[in-house]
PDB file of N, CA and C in Angstrom:
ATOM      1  N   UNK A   1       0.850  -1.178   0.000  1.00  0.00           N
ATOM      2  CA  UNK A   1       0.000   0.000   0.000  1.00  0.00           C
ATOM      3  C   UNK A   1       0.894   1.239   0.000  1.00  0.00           C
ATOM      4  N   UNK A   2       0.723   1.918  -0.742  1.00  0.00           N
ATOM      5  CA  UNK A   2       1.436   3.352  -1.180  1.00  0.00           C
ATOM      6  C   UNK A   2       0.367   4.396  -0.769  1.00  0.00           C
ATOM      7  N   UNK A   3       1.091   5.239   0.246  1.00  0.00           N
ATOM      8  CA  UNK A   3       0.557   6.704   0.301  1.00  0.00           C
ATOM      9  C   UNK A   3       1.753   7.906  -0.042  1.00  0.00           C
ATOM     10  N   UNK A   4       0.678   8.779   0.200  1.00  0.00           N
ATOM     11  CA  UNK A   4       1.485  10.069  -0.900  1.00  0.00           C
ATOM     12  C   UNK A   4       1.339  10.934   0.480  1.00  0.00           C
ATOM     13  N   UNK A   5       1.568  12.155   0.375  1.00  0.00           N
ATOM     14  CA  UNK A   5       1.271  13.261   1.506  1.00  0.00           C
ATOM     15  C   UNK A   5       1.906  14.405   0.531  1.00  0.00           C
ATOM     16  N   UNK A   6       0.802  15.517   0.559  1.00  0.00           N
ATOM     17  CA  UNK A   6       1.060  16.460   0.288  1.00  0.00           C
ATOM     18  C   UNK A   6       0.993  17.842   1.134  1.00  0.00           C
ATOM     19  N   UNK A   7       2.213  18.084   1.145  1.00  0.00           N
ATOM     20  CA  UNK A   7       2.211  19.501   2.402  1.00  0.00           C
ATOM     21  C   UNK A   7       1.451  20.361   1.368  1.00  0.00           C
ATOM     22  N   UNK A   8       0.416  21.202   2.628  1.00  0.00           N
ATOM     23  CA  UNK A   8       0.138  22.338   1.978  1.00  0.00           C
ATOM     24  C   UNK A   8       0.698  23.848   2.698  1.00  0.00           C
ATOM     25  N   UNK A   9       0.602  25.006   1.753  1.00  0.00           N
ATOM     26  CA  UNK A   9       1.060  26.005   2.472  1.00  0.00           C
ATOM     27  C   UNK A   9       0.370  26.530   2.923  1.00  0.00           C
ATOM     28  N   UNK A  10       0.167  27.137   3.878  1.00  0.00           N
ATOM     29  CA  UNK A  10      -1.011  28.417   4.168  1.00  0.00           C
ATOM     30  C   UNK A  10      -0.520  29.530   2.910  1.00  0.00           C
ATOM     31  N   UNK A  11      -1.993  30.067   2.343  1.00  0.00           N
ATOM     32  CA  UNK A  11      -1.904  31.472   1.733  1.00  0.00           C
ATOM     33  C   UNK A  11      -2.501  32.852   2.332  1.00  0.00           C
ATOM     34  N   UNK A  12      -2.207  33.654   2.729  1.00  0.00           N
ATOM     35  CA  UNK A  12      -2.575  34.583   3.042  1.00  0.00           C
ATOM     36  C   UNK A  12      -2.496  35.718   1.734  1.00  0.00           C
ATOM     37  N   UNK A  13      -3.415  35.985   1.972  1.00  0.00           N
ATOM     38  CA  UNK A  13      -3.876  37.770   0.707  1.00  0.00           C
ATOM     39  C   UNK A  13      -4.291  38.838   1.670  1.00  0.00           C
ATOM     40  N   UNK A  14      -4.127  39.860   1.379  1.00  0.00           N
ATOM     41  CA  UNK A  14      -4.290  40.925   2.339  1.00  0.00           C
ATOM     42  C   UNK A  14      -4.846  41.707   0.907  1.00  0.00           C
ATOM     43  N   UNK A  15      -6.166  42.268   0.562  1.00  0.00           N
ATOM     44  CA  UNK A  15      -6.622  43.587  -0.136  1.00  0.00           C
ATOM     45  C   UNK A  15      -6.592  45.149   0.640  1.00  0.00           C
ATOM     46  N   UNK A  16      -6.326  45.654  -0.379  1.00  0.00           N
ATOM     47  CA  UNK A  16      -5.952  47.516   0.563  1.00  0.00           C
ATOM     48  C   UNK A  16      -6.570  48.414  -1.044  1.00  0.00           C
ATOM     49  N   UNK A  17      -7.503  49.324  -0.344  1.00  0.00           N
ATOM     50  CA  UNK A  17      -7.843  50.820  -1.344  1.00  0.00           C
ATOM     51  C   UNK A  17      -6.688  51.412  -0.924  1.00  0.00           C
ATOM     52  N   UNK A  18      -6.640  51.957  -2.018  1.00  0.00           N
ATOM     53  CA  UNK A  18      -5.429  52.912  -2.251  1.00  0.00           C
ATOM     54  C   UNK A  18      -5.561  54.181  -3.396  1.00  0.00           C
ATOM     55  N   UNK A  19      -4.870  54.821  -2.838  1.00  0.00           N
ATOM     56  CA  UNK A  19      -5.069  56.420  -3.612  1.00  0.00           C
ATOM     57  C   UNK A  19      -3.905  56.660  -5.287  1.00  0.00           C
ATOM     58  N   UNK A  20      -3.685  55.291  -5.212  1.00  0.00           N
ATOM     59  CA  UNK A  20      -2.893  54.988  -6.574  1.00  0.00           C
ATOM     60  C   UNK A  20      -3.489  55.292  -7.966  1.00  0.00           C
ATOM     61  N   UNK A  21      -3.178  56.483  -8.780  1.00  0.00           N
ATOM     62  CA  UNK A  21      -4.143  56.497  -9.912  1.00  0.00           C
ATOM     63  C   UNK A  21      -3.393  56.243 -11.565  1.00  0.00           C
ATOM     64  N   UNK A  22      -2.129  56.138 -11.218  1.00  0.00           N
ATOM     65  CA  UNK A  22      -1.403  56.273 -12.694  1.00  0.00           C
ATOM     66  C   UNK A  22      -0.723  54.390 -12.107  1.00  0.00           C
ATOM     67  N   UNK A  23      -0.583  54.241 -13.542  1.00  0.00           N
ATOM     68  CA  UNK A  23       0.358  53.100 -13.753  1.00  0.00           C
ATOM     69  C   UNK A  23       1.980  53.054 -13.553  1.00  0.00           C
ATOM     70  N   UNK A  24       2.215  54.356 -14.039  1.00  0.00           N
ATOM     71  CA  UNK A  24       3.957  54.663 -13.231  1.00  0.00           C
ATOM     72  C   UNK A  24       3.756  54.822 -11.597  1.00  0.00           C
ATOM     73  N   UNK A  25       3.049  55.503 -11.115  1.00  0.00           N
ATOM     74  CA  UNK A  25       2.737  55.187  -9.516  1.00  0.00           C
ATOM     75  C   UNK A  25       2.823  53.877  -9.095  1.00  0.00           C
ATOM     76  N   UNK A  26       2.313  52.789  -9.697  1.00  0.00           N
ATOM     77  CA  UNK A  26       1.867  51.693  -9.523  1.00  0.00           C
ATOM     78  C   UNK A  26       2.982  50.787  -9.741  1.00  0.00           C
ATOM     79  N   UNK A  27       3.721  51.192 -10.739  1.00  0.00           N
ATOM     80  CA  UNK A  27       4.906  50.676 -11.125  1.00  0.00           C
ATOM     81  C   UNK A  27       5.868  50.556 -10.315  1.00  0.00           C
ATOM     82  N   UNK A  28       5.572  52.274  -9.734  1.00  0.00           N
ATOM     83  CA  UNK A  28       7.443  52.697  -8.662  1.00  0.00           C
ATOM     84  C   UNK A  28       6.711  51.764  -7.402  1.00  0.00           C
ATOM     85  N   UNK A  29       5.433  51.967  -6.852  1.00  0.00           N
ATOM     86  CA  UNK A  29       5.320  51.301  -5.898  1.00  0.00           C
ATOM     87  C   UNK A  29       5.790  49.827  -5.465  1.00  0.00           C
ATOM     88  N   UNK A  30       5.482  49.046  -6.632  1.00  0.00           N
ATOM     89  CA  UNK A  30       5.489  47.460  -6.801  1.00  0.00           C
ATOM     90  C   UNK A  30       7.281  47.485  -6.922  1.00  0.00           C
ATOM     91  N   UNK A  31       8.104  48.301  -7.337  1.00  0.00           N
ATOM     92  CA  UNK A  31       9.351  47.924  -6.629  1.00  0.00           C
ATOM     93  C   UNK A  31       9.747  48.269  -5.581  1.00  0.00           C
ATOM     94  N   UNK A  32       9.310  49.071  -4.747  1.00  0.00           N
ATOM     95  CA  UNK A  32       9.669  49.435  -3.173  1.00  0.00           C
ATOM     96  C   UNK A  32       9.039  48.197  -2.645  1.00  0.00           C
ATOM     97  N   UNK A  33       7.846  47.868  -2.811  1.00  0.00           N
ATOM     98  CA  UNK A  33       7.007  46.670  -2.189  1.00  0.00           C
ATOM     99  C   UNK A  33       8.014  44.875  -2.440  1.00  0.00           C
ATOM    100  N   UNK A  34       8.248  45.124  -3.434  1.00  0.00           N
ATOM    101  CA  UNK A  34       8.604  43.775  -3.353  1.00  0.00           C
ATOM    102  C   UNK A  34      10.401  44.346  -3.177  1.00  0.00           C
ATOM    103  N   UNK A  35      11.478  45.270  -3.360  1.00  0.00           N
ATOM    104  CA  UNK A  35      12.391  44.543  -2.798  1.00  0.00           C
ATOM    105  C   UNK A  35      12.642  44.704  -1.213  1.00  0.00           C
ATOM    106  N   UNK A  36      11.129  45.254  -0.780  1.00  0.00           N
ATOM    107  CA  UNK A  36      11.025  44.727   1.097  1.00  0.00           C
ATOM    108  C   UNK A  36      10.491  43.003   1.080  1.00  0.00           C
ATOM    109  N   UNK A  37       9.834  42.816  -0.139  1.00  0.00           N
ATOM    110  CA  UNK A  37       9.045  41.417  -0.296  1.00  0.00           C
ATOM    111  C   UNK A  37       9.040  40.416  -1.069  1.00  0.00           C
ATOM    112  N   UNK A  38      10.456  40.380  -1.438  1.00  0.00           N
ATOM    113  CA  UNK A  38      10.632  39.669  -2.170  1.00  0.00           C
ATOM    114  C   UNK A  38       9.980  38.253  -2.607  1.00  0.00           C
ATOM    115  N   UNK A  39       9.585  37.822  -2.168  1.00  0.00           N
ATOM    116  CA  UNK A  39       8.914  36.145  -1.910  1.00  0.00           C
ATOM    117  C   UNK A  39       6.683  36.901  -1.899  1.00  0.00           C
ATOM    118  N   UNK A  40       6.352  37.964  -1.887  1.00  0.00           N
ATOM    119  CA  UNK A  40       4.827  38.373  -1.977  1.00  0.00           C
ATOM    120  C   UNK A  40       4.531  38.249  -3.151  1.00  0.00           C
ATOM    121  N   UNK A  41       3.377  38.071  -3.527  1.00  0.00           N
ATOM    122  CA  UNK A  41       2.764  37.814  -5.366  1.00  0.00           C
ATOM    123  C   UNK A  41       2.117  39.715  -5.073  1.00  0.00           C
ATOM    124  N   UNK A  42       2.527  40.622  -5.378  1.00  0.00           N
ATOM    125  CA  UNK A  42       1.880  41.987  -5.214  1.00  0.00           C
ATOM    126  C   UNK A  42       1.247  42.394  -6.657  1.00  0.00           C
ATOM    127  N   UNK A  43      -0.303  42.683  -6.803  1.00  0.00           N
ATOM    128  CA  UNK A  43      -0.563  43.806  -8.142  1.00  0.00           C
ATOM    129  C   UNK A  43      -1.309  44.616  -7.724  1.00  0.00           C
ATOM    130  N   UNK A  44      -1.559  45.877  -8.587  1.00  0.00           N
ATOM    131  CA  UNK A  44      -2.681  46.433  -8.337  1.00  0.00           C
ATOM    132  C   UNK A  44      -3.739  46.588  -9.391  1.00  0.00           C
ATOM    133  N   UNK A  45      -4.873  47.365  -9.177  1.00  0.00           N
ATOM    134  CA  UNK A  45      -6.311  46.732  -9.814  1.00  0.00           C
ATOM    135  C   UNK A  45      -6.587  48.210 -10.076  1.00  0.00           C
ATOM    136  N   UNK A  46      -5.926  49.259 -11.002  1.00  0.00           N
ATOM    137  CA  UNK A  46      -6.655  50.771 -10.841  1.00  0.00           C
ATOM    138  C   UNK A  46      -7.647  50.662 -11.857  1.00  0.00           C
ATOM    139  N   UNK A  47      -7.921  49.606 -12.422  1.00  0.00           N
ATOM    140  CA  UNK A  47      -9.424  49.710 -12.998  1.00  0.00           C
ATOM    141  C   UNK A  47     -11.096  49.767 -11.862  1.00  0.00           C
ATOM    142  N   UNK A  48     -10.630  48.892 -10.704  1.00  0.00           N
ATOM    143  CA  UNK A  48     -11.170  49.245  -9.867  1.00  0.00           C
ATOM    144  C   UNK A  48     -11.597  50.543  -9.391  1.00  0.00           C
ATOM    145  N   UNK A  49     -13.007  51.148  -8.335  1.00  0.00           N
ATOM    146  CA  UNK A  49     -13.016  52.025  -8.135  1.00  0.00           C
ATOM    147  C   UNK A  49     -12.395  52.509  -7.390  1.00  0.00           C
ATOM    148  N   UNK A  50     -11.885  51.306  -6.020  1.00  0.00           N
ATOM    149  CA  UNK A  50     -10.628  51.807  -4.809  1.00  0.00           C
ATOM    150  C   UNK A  50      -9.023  51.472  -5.095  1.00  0.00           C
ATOM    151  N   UNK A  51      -9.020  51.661  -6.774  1.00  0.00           N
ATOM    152  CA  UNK A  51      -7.634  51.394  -6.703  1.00  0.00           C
ATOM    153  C   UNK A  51      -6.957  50.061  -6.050  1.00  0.00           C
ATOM    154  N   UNK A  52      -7.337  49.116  -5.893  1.00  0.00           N
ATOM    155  CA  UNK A  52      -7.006  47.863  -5.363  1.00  0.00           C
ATOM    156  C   UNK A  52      -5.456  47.738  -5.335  1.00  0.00           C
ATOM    157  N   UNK A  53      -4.690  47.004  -4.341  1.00  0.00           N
ATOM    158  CA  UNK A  53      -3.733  46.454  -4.094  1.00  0.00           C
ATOM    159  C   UNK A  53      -3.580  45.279  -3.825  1.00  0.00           C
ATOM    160  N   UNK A  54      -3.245  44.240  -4.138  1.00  0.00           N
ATOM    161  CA  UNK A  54      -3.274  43.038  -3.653  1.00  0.00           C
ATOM    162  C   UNK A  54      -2.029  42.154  -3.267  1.00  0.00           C
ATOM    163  N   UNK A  55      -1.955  41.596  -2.020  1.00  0.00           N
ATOM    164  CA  UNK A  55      -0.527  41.693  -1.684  1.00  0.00           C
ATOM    165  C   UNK A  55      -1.012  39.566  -0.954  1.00  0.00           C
ATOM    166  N   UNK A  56      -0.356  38.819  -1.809  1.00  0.00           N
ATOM    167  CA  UNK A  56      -0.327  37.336  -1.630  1.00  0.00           C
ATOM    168  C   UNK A  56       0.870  36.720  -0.875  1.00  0.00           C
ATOM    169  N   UNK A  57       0.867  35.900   0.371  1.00  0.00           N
ATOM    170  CA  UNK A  57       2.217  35.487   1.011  1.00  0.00           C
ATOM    171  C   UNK A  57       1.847  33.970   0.809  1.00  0.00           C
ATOM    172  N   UNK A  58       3.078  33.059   0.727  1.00  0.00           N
ATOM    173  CA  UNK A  58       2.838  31.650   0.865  1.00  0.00           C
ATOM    174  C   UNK A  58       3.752  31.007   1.941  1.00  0.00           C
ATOM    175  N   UNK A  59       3.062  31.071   3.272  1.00  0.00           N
ATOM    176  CA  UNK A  59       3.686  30.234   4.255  1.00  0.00           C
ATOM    177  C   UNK A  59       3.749  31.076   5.338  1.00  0.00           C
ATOM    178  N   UNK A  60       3.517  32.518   4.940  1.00  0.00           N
ATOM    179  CA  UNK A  60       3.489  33.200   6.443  1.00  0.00           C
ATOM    180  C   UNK A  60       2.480  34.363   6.173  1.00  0.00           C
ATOM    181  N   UNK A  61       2.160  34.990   6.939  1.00  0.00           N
ATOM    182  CA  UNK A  61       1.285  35.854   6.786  1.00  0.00           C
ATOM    183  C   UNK A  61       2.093  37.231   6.269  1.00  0.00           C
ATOM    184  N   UNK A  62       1.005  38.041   6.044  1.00  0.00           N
ATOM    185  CA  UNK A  62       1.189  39.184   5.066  1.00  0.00           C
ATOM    186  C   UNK A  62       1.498  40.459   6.042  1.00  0.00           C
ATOM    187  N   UNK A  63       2.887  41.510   5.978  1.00  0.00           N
ATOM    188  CA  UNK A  63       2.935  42.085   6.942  1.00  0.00           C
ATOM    189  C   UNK A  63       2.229  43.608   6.328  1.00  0.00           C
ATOM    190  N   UNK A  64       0.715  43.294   6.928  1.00  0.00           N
ATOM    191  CA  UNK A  64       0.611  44.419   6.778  1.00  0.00           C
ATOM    192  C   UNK A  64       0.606  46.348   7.041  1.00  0.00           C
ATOM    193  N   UNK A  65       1.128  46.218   8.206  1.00  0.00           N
ATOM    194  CA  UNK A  65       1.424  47.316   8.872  1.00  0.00           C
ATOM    195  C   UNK A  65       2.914  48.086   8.047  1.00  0.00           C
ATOM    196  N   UNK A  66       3.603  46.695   7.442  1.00  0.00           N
ATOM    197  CA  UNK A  66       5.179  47.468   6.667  1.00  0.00           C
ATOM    198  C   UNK A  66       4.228  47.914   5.716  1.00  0.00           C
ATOM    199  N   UNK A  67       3.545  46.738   4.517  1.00  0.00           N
ATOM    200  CA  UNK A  67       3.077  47.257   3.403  1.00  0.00           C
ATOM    201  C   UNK A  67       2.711  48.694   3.544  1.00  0.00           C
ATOM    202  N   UNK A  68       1.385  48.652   4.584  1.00  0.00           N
ATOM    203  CA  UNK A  68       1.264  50.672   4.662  1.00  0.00           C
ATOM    204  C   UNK A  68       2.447  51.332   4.800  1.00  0.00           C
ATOM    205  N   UNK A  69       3.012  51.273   5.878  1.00  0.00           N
ATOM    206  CA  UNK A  69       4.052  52.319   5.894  1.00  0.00           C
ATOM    207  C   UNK A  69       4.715  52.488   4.838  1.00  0.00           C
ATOM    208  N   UNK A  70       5.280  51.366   4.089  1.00  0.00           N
ATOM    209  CA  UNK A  70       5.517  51.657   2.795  1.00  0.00           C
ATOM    210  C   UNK A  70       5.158  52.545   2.104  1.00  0.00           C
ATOM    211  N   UNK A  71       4.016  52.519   1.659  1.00  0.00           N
ATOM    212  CA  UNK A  71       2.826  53.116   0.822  1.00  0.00           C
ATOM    213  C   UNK A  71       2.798  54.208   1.430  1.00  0.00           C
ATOM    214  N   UNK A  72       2.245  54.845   2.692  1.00  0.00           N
ATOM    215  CA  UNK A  72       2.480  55.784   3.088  1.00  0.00           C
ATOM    216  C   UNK A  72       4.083  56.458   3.337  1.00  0.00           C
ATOM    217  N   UNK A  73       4.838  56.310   3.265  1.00  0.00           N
ATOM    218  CA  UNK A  73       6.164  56.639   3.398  1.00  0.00           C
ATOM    219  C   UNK A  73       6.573  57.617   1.869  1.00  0.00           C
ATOM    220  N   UNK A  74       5.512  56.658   0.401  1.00  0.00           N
ATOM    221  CA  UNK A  74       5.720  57.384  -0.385  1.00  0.00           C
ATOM    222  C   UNK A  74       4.730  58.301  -1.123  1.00  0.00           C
ATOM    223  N   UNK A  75       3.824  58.748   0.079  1.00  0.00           N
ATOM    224  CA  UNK A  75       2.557  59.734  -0.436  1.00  0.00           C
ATOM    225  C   UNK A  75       1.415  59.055  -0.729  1.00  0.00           C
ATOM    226  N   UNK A  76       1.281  57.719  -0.016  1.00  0.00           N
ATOM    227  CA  UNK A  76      -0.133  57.184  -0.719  1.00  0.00           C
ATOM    228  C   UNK A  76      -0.858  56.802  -0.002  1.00  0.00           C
ATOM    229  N   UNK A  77      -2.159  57.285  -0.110  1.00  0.00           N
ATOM    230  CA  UNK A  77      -3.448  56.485   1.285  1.00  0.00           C
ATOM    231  C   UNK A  77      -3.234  55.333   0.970  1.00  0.00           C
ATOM    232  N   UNK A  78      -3.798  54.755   2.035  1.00  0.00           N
ATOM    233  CA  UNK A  78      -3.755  53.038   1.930  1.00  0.00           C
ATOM    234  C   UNK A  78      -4.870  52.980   3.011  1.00  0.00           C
ATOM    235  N   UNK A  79      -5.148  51.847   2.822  1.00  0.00           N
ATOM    236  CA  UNK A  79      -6.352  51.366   4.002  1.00  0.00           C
ATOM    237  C   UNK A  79      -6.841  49.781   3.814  1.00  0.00           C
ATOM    238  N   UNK A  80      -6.902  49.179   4.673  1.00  0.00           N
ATOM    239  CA  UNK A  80      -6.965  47.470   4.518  1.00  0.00           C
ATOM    240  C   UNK A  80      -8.519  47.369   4.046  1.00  0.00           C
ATOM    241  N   UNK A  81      -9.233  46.629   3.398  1.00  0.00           N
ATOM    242  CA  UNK A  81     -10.498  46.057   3.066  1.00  0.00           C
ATOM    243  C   UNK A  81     -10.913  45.031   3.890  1.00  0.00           C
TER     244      UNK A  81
END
């Protein structure tokens, strides 16, 4: 008898409105964000009406208190959903 086992990871996603309205905004942001995060799946959604952020971790949770400060550090509301 053969068994298998597959680990799974926890995923955590964290959504945030944000005051992000251009795609170069969005751009400079997503490299401050990821080289604090390297290992996060991060995009944003400005087709949305709150400007969406979406910030994905696999195996630990999502720090979201840096992400803001981040964001705020470089002129941008942020706020968790």
């Amino acid at each position: 008898m053969h068994s298998s086992f597959i680990e799974q990871s926890t995923k955590t996603v964290e959504v945030f409105s944000t005051s992000v309205s251009s795609i170069e905004q969005a751009e400079f942001l997503l490299d401050k964000l990821q080289e604090e995060f390297p290992c996060y799946e991060i995009n944003f959604d400005l087709e949305d009406c709150d400007n969406i952020l979406r910030v994905e971790s696999v195996g630990s949770d999502v720090d979201s208190k840096m992400v803001i400060l981040i964001m705020e550090k470089h002129g941008t509301e942020i706020q968790i959903l």
